[in-house]
C-alpha atoms as a PDB file:
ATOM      1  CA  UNK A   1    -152.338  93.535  84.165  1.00  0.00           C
ATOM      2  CA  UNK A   2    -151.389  95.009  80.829  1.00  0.00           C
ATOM      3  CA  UNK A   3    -151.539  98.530  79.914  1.00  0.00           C
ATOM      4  CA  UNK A   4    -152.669  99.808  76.688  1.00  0.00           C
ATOM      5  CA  UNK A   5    -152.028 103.438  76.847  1.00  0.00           C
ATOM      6  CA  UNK A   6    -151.460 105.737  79.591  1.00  0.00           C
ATOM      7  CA  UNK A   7    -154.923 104.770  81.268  1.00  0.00           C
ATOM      8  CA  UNK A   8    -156.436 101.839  79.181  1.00  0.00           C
ATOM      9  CA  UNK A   9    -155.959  98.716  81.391  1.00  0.00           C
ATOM     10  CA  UNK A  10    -156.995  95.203  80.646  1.00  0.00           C
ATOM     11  CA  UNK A  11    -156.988  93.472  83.779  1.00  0.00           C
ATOM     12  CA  UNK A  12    -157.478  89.273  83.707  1.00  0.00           C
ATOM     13  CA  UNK A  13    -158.332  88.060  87.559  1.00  0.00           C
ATOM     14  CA  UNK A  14    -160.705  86.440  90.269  1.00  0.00           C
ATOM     15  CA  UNK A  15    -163.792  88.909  91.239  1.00  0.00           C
ATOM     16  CA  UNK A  16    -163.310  89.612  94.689  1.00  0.00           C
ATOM     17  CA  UNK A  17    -165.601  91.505  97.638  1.00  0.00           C
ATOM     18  CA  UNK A  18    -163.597  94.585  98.996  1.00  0.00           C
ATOM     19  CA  UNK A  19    -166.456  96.467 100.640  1.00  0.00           C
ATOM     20  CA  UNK A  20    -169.018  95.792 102.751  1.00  0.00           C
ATOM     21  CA  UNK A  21    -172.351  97.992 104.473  1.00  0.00           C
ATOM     22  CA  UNK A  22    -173.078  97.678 108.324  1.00  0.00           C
ATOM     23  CA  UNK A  23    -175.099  94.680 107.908  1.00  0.00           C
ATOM     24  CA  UNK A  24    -172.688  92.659 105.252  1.00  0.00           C
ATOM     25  CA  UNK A  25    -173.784  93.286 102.192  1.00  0.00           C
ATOM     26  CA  UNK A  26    -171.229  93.848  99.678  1.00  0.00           C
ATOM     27  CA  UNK A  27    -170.915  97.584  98.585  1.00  0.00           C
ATOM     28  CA  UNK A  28    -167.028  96.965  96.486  1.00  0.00           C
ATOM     29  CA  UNK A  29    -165.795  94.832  94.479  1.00  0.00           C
ATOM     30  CA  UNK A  30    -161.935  94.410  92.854  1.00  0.00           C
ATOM     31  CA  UNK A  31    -160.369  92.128  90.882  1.00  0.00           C
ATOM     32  CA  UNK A  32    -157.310  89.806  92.529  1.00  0.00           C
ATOM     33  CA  UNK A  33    -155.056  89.413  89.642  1.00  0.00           C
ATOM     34  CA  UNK A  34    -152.494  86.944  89.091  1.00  0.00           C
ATOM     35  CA  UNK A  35    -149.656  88.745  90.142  1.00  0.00           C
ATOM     36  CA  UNK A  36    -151.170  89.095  93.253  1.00  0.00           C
ATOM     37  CA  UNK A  37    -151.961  92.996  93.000  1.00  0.00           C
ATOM     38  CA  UNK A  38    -156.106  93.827  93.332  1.00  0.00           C
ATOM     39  CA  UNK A  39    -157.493  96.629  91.472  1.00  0.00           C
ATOM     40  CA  UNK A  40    -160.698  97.739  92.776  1.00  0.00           C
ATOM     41  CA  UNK A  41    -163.555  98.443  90.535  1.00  0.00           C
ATOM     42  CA  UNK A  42    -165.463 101.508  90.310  1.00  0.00           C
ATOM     43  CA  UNK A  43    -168.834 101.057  91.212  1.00  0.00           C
ATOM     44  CA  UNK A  44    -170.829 102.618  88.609  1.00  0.00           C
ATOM     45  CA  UNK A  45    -173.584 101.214  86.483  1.00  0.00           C
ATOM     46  CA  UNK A  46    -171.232  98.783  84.309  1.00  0.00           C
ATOM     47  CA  UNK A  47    -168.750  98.074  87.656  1.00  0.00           C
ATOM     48  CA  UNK A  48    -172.444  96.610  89.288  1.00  0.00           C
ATOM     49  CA  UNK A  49    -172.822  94.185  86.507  1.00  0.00           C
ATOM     50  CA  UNK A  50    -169.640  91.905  87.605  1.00  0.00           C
ATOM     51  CA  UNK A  51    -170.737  91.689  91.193  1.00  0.00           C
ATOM     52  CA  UNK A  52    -173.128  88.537  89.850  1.00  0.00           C
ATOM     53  CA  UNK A  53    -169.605  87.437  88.843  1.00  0.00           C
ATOM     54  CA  UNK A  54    -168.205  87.144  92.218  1.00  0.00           C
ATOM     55  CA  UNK A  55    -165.461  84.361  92.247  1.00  0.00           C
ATOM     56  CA  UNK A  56    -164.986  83.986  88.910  1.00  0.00           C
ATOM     57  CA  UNK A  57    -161.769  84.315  86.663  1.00  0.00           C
ATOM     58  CA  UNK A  58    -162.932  87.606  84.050  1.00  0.00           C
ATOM     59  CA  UNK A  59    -161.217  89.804  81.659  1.00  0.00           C
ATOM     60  CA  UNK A  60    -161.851  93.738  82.189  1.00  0.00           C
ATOM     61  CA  UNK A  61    -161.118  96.263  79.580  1.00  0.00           C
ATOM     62  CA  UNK A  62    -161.361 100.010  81.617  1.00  0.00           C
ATOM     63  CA  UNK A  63    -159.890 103.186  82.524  1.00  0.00           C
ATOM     64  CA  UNK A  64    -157.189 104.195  85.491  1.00  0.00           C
ATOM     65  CA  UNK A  65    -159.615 106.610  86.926  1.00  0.00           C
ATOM     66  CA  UNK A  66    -158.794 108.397  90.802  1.00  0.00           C
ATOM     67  CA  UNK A  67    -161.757 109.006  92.962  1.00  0.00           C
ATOM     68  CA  UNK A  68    -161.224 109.882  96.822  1.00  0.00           C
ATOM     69  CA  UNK A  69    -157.029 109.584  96.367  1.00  0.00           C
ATOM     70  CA  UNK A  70    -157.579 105.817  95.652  1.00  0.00           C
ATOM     71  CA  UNK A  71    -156.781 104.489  91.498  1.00  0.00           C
ATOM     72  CA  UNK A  72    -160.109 101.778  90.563  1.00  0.00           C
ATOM     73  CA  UNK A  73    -160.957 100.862  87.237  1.00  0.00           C
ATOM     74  CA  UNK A  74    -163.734 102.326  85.203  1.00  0.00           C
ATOM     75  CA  UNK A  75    -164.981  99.456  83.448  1.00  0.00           C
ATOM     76  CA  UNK A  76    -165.409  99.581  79.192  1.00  0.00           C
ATOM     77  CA  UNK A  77    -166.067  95.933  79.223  1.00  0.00           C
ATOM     78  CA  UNK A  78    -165.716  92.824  80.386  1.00  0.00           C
ATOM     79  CA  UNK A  79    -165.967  88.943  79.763  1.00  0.00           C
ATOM     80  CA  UNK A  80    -165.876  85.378  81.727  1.00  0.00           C
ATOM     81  CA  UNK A  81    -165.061  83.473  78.720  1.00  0.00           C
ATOM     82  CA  UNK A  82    -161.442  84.537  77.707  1.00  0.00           C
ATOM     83  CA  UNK A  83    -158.157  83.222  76.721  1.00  0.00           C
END
C-alpha cells in the first residue's frame, strides 16, 4: 500500500469477500494486499464494479474514508492489468 497524500491510497492486492447477507451472498468486498494487511472497500457505485473481479490481483487508486468507526477505501479507480 502506498500513500500519496494524507488520504490518497493506491492499494495493489487479491479481491477478496469480507461480507456476506443471511443467505450467502456477498454484501463486502476488500482487497488482501501483499503485506498481508486487507483494506475493505466501500461499497458504493464504483466499489460494486470490482466485485466481478473477485480473486483477481488489481490496482485501486481511492480515498481513506471512515464510515461506522471502520477506515475502507473510496474507490477513484481501478485496473487488473498493472505493473
Amino acid at each position: 500500500m502506498k500513500n500519496s497524500s494524507k488520504n490518497t491510497m493506491v492499494i495493489e492486492g487479491v479481491v477478496v469477500p469480507c461480507k456476506w447477507d443471511k443467505k450467502g451472498r456477498i454484501t463486502g468486498i476488500a482487497i488482501a494486499g501483499y503485506d498481508e494487511t486487507e483494506i475493505p472497500v466501500l461499497m458504493d457505485i464504483k466499489g460494486k464494479e470490482i466485485i466481478p473481479l473477485l480473486h483477481h490481483k488489481i490496482q485501486i487508486t481511492g480515498v481513506r474514508v471512515k464510515e461506522m468507526n471502520k477506515i475502507f477505501i473510496r474507490v477513484d479507480s481501478f485496473s487488473r492489468d498493472y505493473e
